[in-house]
PDB file of N, CA and C in Angstrom:
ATOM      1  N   UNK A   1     127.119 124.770 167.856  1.00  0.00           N
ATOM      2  CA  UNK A   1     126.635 123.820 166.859  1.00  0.00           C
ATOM      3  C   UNK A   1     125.732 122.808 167.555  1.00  0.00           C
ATOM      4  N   UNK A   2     124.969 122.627 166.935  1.00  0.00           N
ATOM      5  CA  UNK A   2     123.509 121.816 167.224  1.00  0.00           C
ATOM      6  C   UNK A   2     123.620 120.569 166.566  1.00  0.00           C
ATOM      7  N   UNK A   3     123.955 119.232 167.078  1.00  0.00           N
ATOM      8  CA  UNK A   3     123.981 118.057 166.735  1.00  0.00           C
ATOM      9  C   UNK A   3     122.926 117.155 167.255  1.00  0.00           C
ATOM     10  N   UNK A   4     121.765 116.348 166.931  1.00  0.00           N
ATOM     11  CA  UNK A   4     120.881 115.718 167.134  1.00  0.00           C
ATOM     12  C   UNK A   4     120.710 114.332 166.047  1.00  0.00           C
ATOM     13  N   UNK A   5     121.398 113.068 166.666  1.00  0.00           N
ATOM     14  CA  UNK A   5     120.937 111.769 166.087  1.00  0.00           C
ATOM     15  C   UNK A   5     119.825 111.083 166.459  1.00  0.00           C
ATOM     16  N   UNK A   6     118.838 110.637 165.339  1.00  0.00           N
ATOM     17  CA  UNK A   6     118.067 110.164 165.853  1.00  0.00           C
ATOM     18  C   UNK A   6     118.313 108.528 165.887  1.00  0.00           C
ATOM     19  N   UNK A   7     118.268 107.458 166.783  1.00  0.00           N
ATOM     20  CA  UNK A   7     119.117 106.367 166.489  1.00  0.00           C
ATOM     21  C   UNK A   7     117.680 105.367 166.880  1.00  0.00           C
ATOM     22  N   UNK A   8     118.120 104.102 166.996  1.00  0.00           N
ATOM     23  CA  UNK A   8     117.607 102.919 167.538  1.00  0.00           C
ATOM     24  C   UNK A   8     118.654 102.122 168.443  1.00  0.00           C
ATOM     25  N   UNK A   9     118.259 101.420 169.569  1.00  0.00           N
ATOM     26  CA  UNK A   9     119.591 100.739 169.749  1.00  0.00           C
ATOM     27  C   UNK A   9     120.372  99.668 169.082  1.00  0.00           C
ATOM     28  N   UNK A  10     119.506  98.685 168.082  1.00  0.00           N
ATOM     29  CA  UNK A  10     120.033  98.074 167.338  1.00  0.00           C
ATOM     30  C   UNK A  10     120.518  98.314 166.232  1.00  0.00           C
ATOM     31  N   UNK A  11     120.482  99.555 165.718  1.00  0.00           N
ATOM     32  CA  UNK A  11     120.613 100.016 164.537  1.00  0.00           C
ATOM     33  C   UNK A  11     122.234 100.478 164.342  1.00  0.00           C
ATOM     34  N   UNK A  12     123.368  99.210 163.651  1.00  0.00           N
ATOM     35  CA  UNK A  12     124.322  98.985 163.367  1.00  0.00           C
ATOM     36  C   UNK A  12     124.615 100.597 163.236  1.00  0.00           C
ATOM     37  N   UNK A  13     124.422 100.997 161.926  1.00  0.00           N
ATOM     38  CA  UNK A  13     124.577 102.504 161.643  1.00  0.00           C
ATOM     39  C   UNK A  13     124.992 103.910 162.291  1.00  0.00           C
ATOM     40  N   UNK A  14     123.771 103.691 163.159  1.00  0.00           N
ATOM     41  CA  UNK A  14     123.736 104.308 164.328  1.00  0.00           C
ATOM     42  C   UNK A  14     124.783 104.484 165.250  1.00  0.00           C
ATOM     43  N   UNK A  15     124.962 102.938 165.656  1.00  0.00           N
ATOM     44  CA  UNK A  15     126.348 102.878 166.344  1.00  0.00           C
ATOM     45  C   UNK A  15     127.736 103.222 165.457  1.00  0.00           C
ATOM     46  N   UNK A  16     127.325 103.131 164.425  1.00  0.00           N
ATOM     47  CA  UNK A  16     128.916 103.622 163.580  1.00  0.00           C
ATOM     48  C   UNK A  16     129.043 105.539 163.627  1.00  0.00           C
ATOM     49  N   UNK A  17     127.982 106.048 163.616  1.00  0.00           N
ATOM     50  CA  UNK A  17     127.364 107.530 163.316  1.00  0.00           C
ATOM     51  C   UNK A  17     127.869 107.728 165.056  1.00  0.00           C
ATOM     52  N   UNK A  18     127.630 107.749 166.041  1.00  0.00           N
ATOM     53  CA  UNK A  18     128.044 108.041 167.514  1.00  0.00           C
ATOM     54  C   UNK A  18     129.215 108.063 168.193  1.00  0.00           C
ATOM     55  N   UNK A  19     129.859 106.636 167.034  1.00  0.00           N
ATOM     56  CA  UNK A  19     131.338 106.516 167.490  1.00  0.00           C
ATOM     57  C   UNK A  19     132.025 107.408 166.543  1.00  0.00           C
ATOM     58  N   UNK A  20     132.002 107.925 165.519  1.00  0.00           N
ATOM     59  CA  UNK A  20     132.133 108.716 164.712  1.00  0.00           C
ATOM     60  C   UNK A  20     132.094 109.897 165.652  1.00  0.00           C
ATOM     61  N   UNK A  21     131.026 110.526 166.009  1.00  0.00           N
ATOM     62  CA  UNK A  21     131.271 111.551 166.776  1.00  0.00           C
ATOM     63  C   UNK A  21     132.143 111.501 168.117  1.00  0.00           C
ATOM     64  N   UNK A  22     131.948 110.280 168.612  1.00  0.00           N
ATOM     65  CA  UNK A  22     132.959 110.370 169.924  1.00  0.00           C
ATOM     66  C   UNK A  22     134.468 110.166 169.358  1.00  0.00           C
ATOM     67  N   UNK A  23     134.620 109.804 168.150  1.00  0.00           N
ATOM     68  CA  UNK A  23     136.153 110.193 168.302  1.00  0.00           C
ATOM     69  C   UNK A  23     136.439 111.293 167.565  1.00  0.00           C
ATOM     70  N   UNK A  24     135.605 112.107 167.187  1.00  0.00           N
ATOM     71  CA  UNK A  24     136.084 113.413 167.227  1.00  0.00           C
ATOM     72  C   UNK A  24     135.714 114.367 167.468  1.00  0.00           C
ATOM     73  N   UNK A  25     135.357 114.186 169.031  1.00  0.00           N
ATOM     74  CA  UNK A  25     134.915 115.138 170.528  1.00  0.00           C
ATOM     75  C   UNK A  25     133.938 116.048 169.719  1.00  0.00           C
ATOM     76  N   UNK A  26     133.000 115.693 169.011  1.00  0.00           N
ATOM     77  CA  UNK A  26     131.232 116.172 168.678  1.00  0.00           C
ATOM     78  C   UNK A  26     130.750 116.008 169.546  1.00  0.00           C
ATOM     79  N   UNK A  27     129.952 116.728 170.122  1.00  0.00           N
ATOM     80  CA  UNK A  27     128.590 116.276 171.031  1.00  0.00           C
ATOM     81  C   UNK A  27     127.630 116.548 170.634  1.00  0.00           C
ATOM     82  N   UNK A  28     126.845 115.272 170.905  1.00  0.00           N
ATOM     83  CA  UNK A  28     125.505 115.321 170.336  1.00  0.00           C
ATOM     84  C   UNK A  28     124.246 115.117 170.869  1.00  0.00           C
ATOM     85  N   UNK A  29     123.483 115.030 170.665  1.00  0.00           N
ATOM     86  CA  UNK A  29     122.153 114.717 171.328  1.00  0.00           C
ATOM     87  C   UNK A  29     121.908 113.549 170.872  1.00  0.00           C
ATOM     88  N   UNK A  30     121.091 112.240 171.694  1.00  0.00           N
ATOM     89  CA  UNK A  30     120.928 111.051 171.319  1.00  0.00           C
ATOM     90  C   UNK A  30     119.413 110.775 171.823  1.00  0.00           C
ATOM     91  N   UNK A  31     118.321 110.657 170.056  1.00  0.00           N
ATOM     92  CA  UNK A  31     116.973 110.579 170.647  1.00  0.00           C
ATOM     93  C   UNK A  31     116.822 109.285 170.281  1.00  0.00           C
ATOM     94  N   UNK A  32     115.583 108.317 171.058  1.00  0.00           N
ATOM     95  CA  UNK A  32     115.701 106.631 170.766  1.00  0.00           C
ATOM     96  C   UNK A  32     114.472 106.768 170.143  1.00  0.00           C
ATOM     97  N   UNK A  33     114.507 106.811 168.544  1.00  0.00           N
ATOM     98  CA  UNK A  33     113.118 106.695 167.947  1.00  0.00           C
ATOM     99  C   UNK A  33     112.369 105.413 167.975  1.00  0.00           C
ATOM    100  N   UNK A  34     112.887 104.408 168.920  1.00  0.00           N
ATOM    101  CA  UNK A  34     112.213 103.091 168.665  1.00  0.00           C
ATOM    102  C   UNK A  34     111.169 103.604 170.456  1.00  0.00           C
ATOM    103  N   UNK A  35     111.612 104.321 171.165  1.00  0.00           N
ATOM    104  CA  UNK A  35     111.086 103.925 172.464  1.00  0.00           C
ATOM    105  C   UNK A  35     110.696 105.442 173.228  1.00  0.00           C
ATOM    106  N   UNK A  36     110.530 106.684 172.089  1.00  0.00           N
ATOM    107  CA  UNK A  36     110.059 107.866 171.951  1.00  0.00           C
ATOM    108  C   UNK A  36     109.152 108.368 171.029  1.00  0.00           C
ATOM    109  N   UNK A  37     107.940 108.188 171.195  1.00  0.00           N
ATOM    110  CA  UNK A  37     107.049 108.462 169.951  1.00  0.00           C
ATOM    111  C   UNK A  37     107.409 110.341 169.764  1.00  0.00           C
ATOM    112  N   UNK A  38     107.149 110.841 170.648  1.00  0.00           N
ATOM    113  CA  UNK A  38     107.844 112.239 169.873  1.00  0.00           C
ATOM    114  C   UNK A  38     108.929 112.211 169.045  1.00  0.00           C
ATOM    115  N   UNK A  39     109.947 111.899 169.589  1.00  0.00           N
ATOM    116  CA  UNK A  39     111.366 111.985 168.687  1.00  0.00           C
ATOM    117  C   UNK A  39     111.130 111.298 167.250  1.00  0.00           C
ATOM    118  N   UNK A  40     109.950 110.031 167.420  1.00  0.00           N
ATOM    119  CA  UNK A  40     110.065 109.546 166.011  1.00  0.00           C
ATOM    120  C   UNK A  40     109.355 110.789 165.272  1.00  0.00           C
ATOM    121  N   UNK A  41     108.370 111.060 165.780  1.00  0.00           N
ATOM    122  CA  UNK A  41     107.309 112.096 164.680  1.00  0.00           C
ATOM    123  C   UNK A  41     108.139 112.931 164.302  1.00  0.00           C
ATOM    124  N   UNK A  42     109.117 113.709 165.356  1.00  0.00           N
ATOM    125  CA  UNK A  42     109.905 114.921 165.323  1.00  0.00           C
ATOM    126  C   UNK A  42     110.809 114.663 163.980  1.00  0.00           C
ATOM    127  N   UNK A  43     111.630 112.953 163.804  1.00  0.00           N
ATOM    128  CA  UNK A  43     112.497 112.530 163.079  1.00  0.00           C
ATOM    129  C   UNK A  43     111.793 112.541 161.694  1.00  0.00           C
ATOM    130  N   UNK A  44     110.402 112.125 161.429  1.00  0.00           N
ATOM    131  CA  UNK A  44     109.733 111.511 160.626  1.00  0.00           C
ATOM    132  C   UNK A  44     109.629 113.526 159.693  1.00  0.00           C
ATOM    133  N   UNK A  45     108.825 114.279 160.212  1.00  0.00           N
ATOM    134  CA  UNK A  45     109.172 115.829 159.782  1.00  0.00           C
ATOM    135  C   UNK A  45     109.920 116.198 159.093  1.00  0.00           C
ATOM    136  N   UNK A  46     111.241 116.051 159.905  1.00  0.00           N
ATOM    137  CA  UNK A  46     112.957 116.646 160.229  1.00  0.00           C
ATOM    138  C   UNK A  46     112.742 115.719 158.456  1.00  0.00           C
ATOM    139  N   UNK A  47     112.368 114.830 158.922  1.00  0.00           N
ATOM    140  CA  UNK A  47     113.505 114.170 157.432  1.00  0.00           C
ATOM    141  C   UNK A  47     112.461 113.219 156.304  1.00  0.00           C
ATOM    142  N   UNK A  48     111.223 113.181 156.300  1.00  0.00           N
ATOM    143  CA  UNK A  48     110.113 112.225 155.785  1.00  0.00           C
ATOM    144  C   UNK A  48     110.579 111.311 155.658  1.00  0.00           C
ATOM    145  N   UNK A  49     111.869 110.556 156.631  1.00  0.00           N
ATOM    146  CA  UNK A  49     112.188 108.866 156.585  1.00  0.00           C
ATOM    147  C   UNK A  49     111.431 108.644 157.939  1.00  0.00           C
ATOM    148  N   UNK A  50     110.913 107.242 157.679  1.00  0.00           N
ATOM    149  CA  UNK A  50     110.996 106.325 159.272  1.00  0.00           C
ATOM    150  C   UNK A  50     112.035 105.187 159.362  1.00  0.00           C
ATOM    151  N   UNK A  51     113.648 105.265 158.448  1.00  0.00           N
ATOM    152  CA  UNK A  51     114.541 104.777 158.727  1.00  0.00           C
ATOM    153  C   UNK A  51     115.912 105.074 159.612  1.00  0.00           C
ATOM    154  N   UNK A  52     116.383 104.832 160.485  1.00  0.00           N
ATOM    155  CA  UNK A  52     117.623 105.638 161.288  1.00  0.00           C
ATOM    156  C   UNK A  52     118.639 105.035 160.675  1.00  0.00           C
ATOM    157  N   UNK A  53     119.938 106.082 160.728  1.00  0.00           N
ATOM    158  CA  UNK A  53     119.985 107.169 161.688  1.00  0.00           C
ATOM    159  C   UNK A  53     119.746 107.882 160.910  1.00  0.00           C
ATOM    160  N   UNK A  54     119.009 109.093 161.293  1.00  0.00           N
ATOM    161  CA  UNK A  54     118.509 110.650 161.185  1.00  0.00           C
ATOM    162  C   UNK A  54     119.347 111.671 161.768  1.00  0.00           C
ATOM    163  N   UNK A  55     120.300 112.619 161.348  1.00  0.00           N
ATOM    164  CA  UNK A  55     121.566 113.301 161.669  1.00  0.00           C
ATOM    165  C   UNK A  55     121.125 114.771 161.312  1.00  0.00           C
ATOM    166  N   UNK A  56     120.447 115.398 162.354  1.00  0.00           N
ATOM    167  CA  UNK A  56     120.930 116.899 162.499  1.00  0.00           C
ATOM    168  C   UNK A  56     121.388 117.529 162.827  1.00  0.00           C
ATOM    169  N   UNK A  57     122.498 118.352 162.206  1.00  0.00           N
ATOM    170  CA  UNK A  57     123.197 119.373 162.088  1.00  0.00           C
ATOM    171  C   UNK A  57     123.021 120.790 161.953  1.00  0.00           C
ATOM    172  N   UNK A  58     121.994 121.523 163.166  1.00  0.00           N
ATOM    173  CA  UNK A  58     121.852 123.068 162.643  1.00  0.00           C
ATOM    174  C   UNK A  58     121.672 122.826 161.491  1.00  0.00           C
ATOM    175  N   UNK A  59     119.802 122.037 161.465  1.00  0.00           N
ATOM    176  CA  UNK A  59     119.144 122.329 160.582  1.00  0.00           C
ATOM    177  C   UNK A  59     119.537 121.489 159.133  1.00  0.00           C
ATOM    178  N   UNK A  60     120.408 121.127 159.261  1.00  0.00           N
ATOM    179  CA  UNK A  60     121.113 120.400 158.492  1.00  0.00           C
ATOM    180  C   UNK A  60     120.487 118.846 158.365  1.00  0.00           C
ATOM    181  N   UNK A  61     120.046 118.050 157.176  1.00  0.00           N
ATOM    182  CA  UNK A  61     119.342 116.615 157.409  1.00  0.00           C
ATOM    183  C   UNK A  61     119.900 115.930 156.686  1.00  0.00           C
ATOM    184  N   UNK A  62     120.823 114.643 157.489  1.00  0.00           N
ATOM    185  CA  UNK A  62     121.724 113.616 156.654  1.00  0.00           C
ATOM    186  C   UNK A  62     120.890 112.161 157.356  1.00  0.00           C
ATOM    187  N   UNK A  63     120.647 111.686 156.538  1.00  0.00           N
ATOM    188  CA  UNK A  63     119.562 110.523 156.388  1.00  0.00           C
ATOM    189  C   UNK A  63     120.817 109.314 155.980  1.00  0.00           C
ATOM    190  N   UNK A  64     120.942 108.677 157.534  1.00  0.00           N
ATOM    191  CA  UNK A  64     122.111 106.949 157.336  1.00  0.00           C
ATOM    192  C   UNK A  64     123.281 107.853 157.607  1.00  0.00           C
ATOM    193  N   UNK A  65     123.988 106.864 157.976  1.00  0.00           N
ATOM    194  CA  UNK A  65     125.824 107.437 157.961  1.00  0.00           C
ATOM    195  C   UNK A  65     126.567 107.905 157.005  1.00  0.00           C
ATOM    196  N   UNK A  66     126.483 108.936 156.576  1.00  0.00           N
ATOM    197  CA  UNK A  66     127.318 109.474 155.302  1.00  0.00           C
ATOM    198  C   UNK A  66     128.519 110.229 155.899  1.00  0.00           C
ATOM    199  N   UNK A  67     129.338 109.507 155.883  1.00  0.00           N
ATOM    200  CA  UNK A  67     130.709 109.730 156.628  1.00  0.00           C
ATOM    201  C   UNK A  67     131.099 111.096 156.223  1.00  0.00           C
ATOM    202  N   UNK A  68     131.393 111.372 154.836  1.00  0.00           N
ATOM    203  CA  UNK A  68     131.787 112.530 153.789  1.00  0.00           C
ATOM    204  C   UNK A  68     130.883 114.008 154.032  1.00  0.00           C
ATOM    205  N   UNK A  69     129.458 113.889 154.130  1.00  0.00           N
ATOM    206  CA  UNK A  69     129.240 114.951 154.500  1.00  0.00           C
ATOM    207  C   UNK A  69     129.084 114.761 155.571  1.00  0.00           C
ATOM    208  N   UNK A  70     128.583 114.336 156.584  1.00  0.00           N
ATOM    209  CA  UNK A  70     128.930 114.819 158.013  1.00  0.00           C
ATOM    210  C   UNK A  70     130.782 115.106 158.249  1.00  0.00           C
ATOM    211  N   UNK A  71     131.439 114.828 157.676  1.00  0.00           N
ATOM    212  CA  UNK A  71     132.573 115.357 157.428  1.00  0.00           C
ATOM    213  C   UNK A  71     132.950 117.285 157.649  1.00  0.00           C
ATOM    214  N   UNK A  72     132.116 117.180 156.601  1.00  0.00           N
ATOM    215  CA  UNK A  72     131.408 118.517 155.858  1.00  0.00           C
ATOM    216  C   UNK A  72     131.148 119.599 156.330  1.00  0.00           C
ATOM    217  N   UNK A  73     129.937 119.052 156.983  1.00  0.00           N
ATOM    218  CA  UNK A  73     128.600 119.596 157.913  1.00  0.00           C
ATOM    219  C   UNK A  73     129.362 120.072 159.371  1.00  0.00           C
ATOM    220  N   UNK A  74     130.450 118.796 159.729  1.00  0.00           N
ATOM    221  CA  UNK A  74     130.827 119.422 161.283  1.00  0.00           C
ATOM    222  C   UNK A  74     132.421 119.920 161.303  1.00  0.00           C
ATOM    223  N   UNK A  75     133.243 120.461 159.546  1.00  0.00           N
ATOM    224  CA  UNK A  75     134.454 120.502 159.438  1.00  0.00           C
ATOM    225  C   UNK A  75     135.288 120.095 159.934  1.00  0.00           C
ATOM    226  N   UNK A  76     135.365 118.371 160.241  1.00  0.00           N
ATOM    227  CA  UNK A  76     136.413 117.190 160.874  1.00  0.00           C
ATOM    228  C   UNK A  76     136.537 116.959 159.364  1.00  0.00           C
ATOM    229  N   UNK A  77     138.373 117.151 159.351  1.00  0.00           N
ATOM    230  CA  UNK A  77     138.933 116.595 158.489  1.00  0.00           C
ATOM    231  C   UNK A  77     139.326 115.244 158.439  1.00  0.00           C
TER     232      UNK A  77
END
């Protein structure tokens, strides 16, 4: 499984979306769209937001912390 957040470092969200995955041993990829112009364009594509967090899942595009389907998406009950 292919996990890729696209975050900022200030971006509250973000930090809720990471700790989310670290407590339930997800690993993910962590791109800094504030201080990577690729990753933003890549993010901006992936999802036509320029707001984070940007959450892919094998292809999968969850736009902000949506607890319920990333739930879903990575079957953590």
């Amino acid at each position: 499984m292919s996990v890729i957040i696209y975050s900022t470092p200030a971006c509250h969200f973000c930090h809720m979306a990471k700790d989310f995955f670290k407590a339930n041993n997800i690993a993910y990829t962590d791109k800094n769209a504030a201080a990577d112009l690729a990753a933003r364009k890549e993010m901006v594509l992936k999802s036509g937001q320029m707001g984070v967090p940007v959450i892919d899942i094998d292809g999968n595009i969850v736009v902000g912390f949506n607890e319920p389907k990333l739930r879903k998406l990575l079957g953590v009950k």
